[in-house]
C-alpha atoms as a PDB file:
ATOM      1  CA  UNK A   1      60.759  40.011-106.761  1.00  0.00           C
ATOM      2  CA  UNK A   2      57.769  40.419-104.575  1.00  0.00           C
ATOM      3  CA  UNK A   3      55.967  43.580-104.165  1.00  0.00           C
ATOM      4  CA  UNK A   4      56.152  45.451-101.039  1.00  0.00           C
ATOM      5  CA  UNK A   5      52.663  46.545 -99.589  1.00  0.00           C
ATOM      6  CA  UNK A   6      51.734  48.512 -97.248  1.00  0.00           C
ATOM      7  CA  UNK A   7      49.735  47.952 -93.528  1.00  0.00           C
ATOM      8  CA  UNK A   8      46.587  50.087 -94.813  1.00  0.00           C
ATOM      9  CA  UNK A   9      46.525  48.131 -98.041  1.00  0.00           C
ATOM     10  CA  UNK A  10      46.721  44.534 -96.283  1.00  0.00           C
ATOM     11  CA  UNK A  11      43.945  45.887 -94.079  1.00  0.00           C
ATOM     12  CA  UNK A  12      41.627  47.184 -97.233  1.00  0.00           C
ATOM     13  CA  UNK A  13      42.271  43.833 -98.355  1.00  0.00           C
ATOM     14  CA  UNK A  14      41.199  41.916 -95.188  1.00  0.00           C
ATOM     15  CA  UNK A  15      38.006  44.061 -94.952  1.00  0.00           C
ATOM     16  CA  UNK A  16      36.776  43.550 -98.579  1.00  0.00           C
ATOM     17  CA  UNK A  17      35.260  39.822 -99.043  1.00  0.00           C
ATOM     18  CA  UNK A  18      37.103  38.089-101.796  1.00  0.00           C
ATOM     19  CA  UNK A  19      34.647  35.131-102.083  1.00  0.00           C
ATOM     20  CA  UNK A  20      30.938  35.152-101.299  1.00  0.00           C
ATOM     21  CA  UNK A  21      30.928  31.228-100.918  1.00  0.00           C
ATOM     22  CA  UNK A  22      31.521  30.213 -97.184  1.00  0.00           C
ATOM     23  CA  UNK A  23      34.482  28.398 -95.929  1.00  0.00           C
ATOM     24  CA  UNK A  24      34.050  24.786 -95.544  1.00  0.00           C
ATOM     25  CA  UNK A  25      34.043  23.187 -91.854  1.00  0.00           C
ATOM     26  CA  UNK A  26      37.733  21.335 -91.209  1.00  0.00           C
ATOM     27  CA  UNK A  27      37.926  17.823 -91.573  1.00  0.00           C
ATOM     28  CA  UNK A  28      37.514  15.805 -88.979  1.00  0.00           C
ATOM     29  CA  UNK A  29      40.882  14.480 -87.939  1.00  0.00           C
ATOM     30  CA  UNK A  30      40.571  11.034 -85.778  1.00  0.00           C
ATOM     31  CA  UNK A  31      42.124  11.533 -82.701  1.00  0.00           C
ATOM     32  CA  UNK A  32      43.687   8.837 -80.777  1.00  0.00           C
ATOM     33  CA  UNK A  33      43.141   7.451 -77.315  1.00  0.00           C
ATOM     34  CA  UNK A  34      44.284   9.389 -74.955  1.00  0.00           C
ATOM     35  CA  UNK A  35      47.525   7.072 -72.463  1.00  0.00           C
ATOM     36  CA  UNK A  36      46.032   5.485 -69.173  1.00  0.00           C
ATOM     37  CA  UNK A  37      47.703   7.495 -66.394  1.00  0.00           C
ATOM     38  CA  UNK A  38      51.236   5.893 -65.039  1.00  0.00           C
ATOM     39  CA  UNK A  39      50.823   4.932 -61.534  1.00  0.00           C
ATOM     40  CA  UNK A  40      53.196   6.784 -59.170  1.00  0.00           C
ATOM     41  CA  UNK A  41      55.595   4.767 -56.860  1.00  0.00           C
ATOM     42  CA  UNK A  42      55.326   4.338 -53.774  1.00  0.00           C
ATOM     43  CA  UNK A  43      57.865   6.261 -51.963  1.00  0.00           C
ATOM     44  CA  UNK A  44      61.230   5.081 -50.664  1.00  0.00           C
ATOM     45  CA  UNK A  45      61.293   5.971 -46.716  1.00  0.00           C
ATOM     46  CA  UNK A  46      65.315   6.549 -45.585  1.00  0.00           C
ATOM     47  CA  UNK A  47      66.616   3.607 -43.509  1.00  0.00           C
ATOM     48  CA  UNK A  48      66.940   4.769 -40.289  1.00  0.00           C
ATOM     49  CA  UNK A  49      68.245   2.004 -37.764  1.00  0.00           C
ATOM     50  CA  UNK A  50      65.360   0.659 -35.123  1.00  0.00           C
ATOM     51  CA  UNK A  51      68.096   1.432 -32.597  1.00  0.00           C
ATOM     52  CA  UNK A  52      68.864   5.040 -33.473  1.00  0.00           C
ATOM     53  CA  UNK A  53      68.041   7.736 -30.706  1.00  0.00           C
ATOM     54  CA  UNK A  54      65.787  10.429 -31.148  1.00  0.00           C
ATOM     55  CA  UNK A  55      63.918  12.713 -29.441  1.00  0.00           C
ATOM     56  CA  UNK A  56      61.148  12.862 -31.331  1.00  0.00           C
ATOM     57  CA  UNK A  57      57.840  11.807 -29.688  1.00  0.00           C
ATOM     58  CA  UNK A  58      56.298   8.501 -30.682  1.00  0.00           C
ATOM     59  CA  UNK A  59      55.412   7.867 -34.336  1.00  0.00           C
ATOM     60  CA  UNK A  60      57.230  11.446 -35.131  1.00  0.00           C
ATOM     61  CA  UNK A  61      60.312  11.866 -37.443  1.00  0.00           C
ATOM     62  CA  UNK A  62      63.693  13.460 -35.803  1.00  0.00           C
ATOM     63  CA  UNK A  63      64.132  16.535 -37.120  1.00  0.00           C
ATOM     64  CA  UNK A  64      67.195  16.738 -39.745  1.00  0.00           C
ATOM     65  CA  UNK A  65      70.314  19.155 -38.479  1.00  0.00           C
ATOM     66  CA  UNK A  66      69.861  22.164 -40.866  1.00  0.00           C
ATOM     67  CA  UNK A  67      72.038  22.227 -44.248  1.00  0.00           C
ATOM     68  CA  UNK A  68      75.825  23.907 -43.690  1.00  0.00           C
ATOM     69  CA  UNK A  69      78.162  25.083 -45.752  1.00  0.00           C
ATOM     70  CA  UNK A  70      81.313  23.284 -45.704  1.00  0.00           C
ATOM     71  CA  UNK A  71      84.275  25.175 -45.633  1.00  0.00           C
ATOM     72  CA  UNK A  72      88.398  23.700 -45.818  1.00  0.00           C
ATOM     73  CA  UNK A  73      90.463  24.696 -43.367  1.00  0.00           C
ATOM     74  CA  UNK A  74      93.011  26.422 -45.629  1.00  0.00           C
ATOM     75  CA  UNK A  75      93.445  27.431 -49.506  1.00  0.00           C
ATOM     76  CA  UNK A  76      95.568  24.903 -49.456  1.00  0.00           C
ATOM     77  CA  UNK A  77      93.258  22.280 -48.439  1.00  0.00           C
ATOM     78  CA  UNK A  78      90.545  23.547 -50.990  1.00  0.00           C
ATOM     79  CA  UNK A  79      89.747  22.218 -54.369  1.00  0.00           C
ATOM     80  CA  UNK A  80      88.988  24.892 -56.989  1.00  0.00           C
ATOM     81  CA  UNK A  81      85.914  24.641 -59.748  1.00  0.00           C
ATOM     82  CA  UNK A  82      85.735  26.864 -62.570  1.00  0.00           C
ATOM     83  CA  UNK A  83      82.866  27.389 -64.761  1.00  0.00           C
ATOM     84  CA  UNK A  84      80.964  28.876 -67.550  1.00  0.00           C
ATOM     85  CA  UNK A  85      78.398  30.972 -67.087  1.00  0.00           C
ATOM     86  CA  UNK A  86      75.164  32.473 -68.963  1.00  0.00           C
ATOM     87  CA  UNK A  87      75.786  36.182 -69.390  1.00  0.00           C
ATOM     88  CA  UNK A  88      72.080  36.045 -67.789  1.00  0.00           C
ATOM     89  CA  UNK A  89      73.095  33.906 -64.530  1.00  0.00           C
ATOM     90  CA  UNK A  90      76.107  35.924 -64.265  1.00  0.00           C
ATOM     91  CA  UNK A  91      73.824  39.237 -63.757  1.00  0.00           C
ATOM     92  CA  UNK A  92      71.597  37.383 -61.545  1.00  0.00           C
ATOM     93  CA  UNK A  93      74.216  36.328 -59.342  1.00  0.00           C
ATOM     94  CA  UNK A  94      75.286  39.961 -59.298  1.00  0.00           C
ATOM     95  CA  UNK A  95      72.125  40.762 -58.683  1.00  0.00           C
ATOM     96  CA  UNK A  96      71.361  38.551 -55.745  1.00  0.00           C
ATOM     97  CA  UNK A  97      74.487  40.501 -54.364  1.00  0.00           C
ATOM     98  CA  UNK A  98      72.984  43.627 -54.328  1.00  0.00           C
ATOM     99  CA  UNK A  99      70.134  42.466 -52.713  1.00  0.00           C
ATOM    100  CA  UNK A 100      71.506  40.614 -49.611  1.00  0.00           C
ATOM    101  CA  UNK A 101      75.699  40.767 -49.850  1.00  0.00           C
ATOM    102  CA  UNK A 102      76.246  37.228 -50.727  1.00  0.00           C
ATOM    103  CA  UNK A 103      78.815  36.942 -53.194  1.00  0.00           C
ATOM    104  CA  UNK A 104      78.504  34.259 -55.808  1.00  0.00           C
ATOM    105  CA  UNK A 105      80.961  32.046 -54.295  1.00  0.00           C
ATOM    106  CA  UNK A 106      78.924  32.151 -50.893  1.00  0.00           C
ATOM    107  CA  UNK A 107      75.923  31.602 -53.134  1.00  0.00           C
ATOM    108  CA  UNK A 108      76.926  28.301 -54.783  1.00  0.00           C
ATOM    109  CA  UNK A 109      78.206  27.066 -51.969  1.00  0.00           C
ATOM    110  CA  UNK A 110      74.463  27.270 -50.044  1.00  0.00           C
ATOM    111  CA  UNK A 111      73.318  25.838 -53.318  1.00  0.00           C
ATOM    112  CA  UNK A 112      75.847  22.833 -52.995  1.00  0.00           C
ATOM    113  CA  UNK A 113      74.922  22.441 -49.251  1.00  0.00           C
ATOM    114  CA  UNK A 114      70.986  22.194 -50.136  1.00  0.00           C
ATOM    115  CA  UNK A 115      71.687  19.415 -52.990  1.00  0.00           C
ATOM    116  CA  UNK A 116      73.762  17.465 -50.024  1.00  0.00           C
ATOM    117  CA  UNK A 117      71.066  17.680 -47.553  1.00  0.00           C
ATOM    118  CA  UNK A 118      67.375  18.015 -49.656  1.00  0.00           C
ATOM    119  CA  UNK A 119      67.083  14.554 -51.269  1.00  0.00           C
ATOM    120  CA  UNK A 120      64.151  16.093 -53.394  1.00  0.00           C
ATOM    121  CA  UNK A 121      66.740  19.178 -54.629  1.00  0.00           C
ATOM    122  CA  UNK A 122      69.482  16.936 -55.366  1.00  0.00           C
ATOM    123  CA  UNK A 123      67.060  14.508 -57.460  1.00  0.00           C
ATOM    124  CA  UNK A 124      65.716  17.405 -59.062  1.00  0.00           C
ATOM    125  CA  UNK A 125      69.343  18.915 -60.157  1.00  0.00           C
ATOM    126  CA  UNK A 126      70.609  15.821 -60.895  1.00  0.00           C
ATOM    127  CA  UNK A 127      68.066  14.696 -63.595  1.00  0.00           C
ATOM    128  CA  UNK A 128      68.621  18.753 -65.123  1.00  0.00           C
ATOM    129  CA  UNK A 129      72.535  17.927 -64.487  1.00  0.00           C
ATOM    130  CA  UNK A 130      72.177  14.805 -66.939  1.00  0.00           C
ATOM    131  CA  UNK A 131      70.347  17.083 -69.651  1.00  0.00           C
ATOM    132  CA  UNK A 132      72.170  19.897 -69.690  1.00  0.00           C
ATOM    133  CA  UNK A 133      75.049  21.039 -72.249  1.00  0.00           C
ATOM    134  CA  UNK A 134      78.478  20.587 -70.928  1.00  0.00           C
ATOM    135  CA  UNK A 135      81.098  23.636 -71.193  1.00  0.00           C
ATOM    136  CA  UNK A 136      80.172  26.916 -72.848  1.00  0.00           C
ATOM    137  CA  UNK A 137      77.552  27.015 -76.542  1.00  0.00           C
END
């Protein structure tokens, strides 16, 4: 069984030299080549029909109608999601509450209206989607 020590006797220990001879330098370990840098794509513009209206001026981009939530008409025409959550997004949520009054049903539902409209946000959560665990761990 090993010996306990104590903190002053590791440090006596650390502060006496046990070995006059110095350490020798590391061996050089041969690195490799660092990768050539991937080219980005170029990026894929929406198709957006020559005909389309738009008010923008000349050479400009419409602006896109701001994200909504989506709401059914009834309970009855709603579809119900349940989920698992982290104890730690759970108090977050709760959280969030207490800061602005959005419950965490409100709250989910902006974040499902931002993945619909923000093609960057719904790329983004997609490619986390694919990685993540599925049910509760």
């Amino acid at each position: 069984m090993a010996r306990r020590r104590s903190i002053v006797e590791s440090l006596r220990e650390t502060e006496e030299p046990q070995d006059s001879t110095p350490p020798a330098p590391p061996a050089e370990v041969p690195q490799e080549a660092p990768a050539p840098a991937r080219k980005r794509a170029p990026r894929k513009l929406a198709a957006v029909p020559a005909d389309a209206p738009t008010d923008a001026p000349e050479g400009e981009k419409a602006p896109r109608p701001a994200p909504r939530v989506l709401t059914a008409d009834s309970t009855g025409d709603a579809k119900r999601v349940g989920l698992y959550l982290h104890p730690d997004d759970f108090r977050a949520l709760g959280m969030a509450k207490l800061d602005d009054g959005a419950d965490a049903n409100a709250r989910i539902r902006a974040m499902i209206a931002l993945w619909r409209h923000n093609d960057r946000y719904r790329a983004a959560v997609d490619k986390l989607a694919r990685t993540a665990l599925r049910g509760p761990r």
